[in-house]
N, C-alpha and C. Protein backbone atom coordinates (compact mmCIF):
# COMPACT_ATOMS: atom_id res chain seq x y z
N UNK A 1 97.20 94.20 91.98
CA UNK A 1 97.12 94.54 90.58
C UNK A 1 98.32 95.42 90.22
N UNK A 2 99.15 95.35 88.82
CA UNK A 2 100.10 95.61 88.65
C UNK A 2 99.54 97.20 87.37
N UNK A 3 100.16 97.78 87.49
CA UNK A 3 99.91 99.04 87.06
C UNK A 3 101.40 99.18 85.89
N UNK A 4 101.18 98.91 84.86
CA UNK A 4 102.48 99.35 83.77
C UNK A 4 102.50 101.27 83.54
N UNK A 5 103.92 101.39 83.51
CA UNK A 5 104.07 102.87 83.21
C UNK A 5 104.00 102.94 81.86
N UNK A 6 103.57 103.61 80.99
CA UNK A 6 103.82 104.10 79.75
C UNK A 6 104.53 105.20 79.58
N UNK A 7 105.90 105.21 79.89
CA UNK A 7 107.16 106.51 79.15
C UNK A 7 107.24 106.44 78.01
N UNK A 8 106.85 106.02 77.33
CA UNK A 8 107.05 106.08 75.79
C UNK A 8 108.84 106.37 75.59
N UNK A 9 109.03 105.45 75.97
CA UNK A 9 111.00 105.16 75.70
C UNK A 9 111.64 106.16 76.23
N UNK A 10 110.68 106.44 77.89
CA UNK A 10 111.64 107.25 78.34
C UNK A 10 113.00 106.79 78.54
N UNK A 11 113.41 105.66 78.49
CA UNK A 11 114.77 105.75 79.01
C UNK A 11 116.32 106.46 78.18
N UNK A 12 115.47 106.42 76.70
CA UNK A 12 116.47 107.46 75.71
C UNK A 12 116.28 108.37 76.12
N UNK A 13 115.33 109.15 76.92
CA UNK A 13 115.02 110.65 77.16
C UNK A 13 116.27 110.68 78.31
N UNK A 14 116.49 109.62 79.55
CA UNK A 14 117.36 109.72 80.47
C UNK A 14 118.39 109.23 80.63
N UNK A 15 118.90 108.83 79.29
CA UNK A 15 120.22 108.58 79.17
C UNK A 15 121.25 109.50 79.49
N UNK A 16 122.24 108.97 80.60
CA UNK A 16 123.32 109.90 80.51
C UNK A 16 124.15 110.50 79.35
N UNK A 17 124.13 109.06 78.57
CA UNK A 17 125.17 109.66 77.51
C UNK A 17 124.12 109.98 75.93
N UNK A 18 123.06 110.40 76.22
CA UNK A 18 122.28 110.57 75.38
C UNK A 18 122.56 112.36 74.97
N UNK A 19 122.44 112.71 73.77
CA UNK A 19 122.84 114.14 73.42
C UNK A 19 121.24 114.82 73.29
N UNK A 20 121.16 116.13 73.70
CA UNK A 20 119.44 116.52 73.90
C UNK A 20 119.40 116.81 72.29
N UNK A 21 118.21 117.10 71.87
CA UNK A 21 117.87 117.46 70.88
C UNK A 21 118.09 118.62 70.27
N UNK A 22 119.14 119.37 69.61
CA UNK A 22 119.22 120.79 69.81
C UNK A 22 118.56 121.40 68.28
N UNK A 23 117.93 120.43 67.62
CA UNK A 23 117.04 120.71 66.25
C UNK A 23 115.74 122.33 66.24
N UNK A 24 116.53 123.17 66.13
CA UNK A 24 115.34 123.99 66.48
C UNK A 24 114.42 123.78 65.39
N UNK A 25 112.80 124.10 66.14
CA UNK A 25 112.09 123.98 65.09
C UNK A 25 111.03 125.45 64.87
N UNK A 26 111.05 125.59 63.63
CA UNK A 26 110.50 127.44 63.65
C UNK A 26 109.05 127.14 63.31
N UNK A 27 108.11 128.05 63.59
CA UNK A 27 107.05 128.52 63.05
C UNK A 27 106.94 128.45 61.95
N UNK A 28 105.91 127.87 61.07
CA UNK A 28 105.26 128.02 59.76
C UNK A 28 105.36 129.59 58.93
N UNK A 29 105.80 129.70 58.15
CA UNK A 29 105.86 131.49 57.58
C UNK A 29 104.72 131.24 57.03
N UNK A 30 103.59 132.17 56.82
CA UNK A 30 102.45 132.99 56.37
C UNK A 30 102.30 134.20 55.62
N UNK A 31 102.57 133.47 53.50
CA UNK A 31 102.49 135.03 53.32
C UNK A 31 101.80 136.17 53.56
N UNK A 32 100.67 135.30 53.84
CA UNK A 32 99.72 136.70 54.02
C UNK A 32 99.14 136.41 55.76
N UNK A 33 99.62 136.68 56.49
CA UNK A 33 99.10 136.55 58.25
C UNK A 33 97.72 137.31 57.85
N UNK A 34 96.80 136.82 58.63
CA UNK A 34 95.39 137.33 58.56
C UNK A 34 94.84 138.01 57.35
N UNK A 35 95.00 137.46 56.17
CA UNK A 35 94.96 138.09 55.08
C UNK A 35 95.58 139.45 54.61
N UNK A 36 96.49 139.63 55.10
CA UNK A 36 97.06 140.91 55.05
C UNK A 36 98.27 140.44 54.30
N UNK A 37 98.64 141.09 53.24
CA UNK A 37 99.73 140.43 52.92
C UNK A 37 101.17 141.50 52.73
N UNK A 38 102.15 140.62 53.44
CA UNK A 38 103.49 141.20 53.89
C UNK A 38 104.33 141.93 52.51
N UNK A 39 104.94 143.01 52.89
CA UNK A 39 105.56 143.77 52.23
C UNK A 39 106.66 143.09 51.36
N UNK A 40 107.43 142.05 52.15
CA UNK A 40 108.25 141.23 52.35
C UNK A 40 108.77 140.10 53.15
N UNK A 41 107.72 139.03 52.79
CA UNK A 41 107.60 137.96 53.44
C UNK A 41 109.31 137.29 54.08
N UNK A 42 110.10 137.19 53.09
CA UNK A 42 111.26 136.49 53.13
C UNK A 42 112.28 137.53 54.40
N UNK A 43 111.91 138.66 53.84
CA UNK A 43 112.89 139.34 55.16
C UNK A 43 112.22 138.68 56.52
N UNK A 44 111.29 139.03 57.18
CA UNK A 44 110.58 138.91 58.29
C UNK A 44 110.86 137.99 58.81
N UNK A 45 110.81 136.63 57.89
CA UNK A 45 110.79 135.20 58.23
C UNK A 45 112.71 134.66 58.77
N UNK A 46 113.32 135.58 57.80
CA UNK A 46 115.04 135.56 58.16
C UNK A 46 115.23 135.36 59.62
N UNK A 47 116.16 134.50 59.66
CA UNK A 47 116.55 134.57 61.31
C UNK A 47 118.36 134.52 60.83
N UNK A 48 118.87 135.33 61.69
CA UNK A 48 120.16 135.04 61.74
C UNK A 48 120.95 134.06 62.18
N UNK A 49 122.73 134.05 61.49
CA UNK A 49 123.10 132.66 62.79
C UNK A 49 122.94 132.71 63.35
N UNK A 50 123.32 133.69 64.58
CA UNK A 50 123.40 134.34 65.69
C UNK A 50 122.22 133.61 66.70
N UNK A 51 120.85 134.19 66.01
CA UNK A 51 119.64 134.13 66.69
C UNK A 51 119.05 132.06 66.42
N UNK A 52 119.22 131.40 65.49
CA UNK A 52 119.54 130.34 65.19
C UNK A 52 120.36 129.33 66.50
N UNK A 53 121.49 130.04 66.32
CA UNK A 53 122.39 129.38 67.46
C UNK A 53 121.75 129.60 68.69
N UNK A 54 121.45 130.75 69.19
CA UNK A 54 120.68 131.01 70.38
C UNK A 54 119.67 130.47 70.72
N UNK A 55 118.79 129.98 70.03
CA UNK A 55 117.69 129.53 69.91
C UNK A 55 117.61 127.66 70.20
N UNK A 56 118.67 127.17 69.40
CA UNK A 56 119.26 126.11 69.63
C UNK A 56 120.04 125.55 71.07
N UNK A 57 121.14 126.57 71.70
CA UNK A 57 121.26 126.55 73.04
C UNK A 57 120.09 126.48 73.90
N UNK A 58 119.20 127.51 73.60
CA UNK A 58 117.93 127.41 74.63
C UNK A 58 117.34 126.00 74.51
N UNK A 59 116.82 125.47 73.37
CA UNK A 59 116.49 124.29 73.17
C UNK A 59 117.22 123.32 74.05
N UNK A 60 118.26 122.64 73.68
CA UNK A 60 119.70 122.05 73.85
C UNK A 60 118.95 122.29 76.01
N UNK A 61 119.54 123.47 76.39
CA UNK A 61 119.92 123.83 77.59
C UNK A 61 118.14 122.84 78.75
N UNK A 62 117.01 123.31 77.87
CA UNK A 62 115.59 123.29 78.48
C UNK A 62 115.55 121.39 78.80
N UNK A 63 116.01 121.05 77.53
CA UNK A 63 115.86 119.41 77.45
C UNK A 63 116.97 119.27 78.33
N UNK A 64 118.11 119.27 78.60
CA UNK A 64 118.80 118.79 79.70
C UNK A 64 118.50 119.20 81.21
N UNK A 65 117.68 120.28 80.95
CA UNK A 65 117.30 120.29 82.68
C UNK A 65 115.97 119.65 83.08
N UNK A 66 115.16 119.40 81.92
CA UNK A 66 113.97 118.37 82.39
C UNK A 66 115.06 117.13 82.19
N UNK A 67 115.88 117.02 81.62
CA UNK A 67 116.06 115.27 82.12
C UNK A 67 116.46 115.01 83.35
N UNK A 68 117.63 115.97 83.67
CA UNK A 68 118.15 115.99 85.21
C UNK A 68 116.74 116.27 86.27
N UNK A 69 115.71 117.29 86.09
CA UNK A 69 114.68 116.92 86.67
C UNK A 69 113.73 115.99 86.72
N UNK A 70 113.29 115.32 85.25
CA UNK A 70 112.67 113.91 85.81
C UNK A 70 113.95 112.51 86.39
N UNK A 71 114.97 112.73 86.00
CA UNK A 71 116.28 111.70 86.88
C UNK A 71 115.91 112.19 88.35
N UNK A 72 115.93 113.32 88.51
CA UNK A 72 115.93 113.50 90.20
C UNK A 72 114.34 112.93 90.96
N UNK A 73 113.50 113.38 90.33
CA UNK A 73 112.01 113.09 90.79
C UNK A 73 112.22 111.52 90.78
N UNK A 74 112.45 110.84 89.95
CA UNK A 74 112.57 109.05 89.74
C UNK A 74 113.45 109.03 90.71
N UNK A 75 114.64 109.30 90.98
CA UNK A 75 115.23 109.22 92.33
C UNK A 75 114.62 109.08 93.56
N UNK A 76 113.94 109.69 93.47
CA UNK A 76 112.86 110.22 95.13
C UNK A 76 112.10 109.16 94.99
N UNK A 77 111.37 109.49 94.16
CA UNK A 77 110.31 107.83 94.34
C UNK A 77 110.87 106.93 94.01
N UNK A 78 111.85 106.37 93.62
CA UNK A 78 112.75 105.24 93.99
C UNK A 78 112.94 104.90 95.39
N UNK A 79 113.40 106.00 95.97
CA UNK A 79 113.89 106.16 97.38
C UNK A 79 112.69 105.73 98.69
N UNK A 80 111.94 106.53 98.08
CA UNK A 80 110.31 106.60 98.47
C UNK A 80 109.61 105.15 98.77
N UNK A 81 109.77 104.16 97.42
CA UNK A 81 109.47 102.79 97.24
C UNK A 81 110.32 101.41 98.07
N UNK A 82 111.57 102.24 98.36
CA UNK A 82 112.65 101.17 98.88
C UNK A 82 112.20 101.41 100.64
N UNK A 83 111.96 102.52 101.06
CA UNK A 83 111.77 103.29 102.27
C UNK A 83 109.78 102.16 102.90
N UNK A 84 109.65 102.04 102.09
CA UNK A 84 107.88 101.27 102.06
C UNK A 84 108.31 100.01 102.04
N UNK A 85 109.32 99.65 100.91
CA UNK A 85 109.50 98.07 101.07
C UNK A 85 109.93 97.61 102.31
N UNK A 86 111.23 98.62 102.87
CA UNK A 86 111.83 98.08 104.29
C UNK A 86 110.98 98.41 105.22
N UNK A 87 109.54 98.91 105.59
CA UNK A 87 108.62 99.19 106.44
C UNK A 87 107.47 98.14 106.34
N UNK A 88 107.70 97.88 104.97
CA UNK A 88 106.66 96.49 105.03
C UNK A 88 107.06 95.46 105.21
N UNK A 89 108.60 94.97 105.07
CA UNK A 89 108.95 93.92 105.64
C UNK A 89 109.07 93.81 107.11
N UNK A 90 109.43 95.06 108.05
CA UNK A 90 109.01 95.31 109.51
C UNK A 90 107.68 94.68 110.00
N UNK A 91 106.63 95.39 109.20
CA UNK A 91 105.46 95.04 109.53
C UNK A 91 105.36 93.12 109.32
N UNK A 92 105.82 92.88 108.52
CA UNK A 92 105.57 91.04 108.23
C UNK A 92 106.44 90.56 109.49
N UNK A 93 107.44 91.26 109.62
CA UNK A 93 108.41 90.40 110.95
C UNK A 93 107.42 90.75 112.07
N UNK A 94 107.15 91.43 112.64
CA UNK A 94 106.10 92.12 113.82
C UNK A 94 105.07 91.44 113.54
N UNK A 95 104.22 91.13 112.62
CA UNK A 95 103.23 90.69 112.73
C UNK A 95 103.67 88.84 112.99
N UNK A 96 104.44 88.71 112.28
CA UNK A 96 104.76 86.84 112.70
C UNK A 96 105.49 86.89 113.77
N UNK A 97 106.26 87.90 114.41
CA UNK A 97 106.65 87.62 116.13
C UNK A 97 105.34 87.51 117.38
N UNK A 98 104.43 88.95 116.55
CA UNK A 98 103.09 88.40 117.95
C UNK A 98 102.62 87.71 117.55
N UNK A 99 102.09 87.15 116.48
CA UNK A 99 101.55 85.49 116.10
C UNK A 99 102.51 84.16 117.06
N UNK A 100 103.30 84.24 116.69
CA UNK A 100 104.19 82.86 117.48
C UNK A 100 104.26 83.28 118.86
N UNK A 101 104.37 84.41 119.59
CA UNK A 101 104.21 85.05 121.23
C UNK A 101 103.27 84.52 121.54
N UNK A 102 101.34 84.84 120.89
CA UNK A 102 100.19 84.47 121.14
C UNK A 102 100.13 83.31 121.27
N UNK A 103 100.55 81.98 120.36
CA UNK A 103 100.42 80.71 120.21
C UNK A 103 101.85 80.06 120.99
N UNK A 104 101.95 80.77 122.09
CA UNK A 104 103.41 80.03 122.82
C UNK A 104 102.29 79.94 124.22
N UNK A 105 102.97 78.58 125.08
CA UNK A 105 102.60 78.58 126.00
C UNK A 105 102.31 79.07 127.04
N UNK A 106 101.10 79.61 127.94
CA UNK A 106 100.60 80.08 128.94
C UNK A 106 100.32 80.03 129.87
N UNK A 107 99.79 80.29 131.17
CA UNK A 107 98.81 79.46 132.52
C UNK A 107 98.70 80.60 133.29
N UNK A 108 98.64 81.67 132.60
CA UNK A 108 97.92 83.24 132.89
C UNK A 108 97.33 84.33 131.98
N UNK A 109 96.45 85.09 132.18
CA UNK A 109 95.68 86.13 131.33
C UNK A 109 96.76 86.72 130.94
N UNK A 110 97.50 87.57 129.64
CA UNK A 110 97.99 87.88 129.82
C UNK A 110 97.68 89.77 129.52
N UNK A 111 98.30 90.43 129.89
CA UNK A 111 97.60 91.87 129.68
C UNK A 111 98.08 93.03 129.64
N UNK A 112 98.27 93.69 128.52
CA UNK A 112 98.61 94.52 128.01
C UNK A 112 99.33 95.55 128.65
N UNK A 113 100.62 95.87 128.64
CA UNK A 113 101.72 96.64 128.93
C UNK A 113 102.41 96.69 129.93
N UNK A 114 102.17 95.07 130.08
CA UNK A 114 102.97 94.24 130.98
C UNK A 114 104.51 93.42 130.06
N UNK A 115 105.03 93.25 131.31
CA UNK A 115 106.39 92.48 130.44
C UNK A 115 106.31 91.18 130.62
N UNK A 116 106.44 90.05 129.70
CA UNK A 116 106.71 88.95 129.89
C UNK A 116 107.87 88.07 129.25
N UNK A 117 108.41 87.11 129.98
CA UNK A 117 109.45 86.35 129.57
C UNK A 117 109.45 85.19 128.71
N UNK A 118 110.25 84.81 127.83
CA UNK A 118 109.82 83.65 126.91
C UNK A 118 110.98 82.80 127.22
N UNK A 119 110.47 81.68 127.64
CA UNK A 119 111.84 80.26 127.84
C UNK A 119 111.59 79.17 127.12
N UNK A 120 112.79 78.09 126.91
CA UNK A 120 112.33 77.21 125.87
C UNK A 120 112.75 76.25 127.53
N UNK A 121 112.00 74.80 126.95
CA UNK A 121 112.52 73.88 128.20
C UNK A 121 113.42 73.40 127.34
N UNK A 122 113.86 72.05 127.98
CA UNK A 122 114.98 71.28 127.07
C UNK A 122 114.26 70.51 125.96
N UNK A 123 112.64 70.29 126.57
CA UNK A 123 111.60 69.33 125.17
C UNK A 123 111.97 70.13 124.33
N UNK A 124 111.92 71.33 124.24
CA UNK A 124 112.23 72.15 122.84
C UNK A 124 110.65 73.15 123.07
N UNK A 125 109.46 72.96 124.45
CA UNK A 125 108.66 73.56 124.14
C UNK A 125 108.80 74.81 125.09
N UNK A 126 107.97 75.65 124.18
CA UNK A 126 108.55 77.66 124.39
C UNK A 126 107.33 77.50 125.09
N UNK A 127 107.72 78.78 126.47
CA UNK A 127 106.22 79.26 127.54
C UNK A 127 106.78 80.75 127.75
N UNK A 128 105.87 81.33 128.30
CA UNK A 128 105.96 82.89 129.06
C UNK A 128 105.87 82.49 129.94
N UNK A 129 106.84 83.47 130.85
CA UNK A 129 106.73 83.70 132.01
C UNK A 129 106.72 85.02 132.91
N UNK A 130 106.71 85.05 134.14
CA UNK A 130 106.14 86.73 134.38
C UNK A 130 107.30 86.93 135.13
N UNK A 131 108.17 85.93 135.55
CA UNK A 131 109.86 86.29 136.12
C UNK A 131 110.72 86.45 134.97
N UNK A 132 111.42 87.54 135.58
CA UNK A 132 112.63 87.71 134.50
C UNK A 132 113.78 86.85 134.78
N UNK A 133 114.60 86.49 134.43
CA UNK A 133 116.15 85.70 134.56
C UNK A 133 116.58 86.09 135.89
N UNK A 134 116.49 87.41 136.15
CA UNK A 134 117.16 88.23 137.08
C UNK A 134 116.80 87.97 138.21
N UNK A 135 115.33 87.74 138.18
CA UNK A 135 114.43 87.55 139.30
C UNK A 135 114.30 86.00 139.63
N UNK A 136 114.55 85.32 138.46
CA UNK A 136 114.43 83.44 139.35
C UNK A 136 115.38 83.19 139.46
N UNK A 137 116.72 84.49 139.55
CA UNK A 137 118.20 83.50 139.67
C UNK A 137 118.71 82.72 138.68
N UNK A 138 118.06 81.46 139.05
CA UNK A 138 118.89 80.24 138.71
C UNK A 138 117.65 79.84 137.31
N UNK A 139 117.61 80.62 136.78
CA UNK A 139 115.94 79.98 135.83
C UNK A 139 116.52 78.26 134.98
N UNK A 140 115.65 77.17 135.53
CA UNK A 140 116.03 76.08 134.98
C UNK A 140 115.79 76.05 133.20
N UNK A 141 115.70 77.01 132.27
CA UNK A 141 115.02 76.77 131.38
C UNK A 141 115.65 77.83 130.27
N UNK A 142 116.03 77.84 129.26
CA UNK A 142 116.53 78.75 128.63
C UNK A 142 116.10 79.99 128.34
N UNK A 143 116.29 81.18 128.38
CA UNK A 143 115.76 82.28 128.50
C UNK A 143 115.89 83.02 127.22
N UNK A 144 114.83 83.26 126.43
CA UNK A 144 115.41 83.54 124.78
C UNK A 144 115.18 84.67 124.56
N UNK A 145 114.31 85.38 125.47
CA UNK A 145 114.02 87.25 125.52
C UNK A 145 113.38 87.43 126.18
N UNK A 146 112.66 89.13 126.30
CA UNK A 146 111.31 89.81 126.99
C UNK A 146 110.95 90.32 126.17
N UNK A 147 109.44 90.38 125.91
CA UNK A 147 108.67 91.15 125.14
C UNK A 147 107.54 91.72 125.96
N UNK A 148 106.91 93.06 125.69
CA UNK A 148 105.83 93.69 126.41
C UNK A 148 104.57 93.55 125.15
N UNK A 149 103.74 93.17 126.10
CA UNK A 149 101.86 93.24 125.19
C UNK A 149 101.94 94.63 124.98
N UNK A 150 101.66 95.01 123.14
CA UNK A 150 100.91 96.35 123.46
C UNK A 150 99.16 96.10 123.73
N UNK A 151 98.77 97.25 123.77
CA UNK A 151 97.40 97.73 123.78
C UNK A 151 96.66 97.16 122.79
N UNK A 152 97.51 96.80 121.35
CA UNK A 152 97.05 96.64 120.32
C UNK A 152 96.97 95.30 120.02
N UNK A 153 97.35 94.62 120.88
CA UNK A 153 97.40 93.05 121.08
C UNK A 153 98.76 92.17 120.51
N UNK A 154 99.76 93.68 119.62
CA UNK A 154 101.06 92.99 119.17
C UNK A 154 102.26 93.25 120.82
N UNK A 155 103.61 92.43 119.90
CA UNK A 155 104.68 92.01 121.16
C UNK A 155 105.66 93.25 120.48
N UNK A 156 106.28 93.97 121.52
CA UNK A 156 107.44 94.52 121.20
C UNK A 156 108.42 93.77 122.10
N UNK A 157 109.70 93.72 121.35
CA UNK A 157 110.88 92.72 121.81
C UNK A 157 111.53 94.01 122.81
N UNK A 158 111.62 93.89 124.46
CA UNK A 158 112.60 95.15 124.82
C UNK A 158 113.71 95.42 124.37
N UNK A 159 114.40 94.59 123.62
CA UNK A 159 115.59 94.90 122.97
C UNK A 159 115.04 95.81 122.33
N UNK A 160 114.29 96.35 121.22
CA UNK A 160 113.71 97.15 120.21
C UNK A 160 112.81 98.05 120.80
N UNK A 161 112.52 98.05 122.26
CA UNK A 161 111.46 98.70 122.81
C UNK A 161 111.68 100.24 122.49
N UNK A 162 112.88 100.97 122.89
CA UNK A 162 113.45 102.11 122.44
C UNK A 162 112.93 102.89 121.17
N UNK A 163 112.97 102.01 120.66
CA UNK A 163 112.73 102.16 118.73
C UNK A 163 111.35 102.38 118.53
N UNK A 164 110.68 101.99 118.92
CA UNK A 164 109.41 101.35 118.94
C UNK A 164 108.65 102.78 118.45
N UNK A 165 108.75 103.69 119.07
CA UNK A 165 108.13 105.02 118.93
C UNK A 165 108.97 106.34 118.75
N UNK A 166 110.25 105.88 117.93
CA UNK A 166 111.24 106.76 117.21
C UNK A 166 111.06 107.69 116.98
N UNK A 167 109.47 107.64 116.31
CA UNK A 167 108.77 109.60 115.30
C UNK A 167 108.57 110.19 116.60
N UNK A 168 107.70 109.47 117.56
CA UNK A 168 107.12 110.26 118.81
C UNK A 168 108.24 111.40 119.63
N UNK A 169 109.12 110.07 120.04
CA UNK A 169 110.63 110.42 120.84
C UNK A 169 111.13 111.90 120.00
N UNK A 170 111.66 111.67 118.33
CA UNK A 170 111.78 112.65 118.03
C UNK A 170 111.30 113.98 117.97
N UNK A 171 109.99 113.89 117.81
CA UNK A 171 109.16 115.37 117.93
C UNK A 171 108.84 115.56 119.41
N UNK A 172 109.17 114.97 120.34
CA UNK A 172 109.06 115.42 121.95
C UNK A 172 110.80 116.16 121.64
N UNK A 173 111.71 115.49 121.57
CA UNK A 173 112.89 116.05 121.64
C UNK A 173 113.01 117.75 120.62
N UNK A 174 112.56 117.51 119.59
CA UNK A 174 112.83 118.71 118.93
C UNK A 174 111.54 119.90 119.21
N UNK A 175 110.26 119.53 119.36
CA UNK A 175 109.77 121.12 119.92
C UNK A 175 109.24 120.64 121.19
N UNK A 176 109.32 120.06 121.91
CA UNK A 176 108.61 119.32 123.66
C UNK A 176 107.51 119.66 123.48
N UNK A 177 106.53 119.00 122.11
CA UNK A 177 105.12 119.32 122.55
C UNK A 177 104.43 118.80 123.73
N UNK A 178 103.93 119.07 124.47
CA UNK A 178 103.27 118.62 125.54
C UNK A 178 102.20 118.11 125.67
N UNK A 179 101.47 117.80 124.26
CA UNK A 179 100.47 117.00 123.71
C UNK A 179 100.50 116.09 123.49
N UNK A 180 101.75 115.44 122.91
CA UNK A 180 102.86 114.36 122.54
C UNK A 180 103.12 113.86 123.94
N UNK A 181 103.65 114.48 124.73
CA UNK A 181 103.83 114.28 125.82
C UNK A 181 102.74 113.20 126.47
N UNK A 182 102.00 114.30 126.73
CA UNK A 182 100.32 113.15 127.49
C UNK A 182 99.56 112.52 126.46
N UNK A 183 100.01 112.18 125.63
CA UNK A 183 99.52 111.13 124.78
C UNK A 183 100.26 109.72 124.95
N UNK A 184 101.57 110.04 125.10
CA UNK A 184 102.26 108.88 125.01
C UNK A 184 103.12 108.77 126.07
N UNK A 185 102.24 108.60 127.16
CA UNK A 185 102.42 108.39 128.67
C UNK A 185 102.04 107.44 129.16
């Protein structure tokens, strides 16, 4: 379900070359505030240039720093949204690599956090195997990678194995929790 924003035309509000509003706008004068009525309404109500102009800068100054602050916040969650898109397209590649791993040929259990090999024959049909290249020598059969079963029933490619647990690796490296540690042992 698609969710529309309603800015009400924010994008004149975040125009670069848009000029802020520097229209000050004053308070209503009241000859008589609380029924009391002023000695001299018209003096009271006077504002000088001075205080006019000042008043106007403040204006002027407030609207250009909420625009640069909602520009920066839309930044972030921009950033935020692009950062989810490239994590969800991870997840669609990962999920259709252990799909096609699972449905490739077999003639053993296979079991979790073990390594296995994937070869194509010359028919063109793909199997696992539990020798690596290294280990049959001469492997008659094309050798197209290794991937390890996780726990979770998906394939990590060892090329990417490294990667795999990036956040973990990092917070062992920067405070050596040791919780982290025997967790992900």
């Amino acid at each position: 379900m698609k969710r529309s924003i309603d800015a009400t035309n924010i994008h004149e509000y975040l125009e670069d070359d848009s000029e802020p509003n520097s229209k000050v706008i004053l308070v209503e004068r009241e000859q008589t505030p609380l029924g009391i009525p002023l000695v001299n309404p018209n003096t009271v109500a006077r504002k000088s240039y001075v205080e006019s102009m000042e008043l106007s800068d403040a204006v002027s100054n407030v609207t250009t720093a909420l625009q640069a602050n909602a520009r920066n916040k839309l930044d972030i969650i921009g950033k935020q949204m692009k950062n989810l898109h490239d994590i969800m397209s991870d997840v669609f590649e990962e999920t259709k690599l252990s799909i096609e791993l699972h449905n490739v040929a077999c003639n053993f259990v296979k079991r979790p956090g073990h390594i296995y090999h994937l070869y194509e024959r010359p028919s063109g049909q793909k199997y696992l195997g539990m020798l690596s290249p290294q280990e049959w020598q001469n492997a008659p059969h094309t050798y197209l990678g290794s991937f390890m079963l996780e726990s979770d029933s998906s394939w990590t490619s060892m090329k990417s194995n490294s990667n795999k647990y990036e956040g973990i690796n990092f917070l062992k490296q920067m405070y050596g929790m040791s919780q982290l540690q025997a967790l992900t042992q």
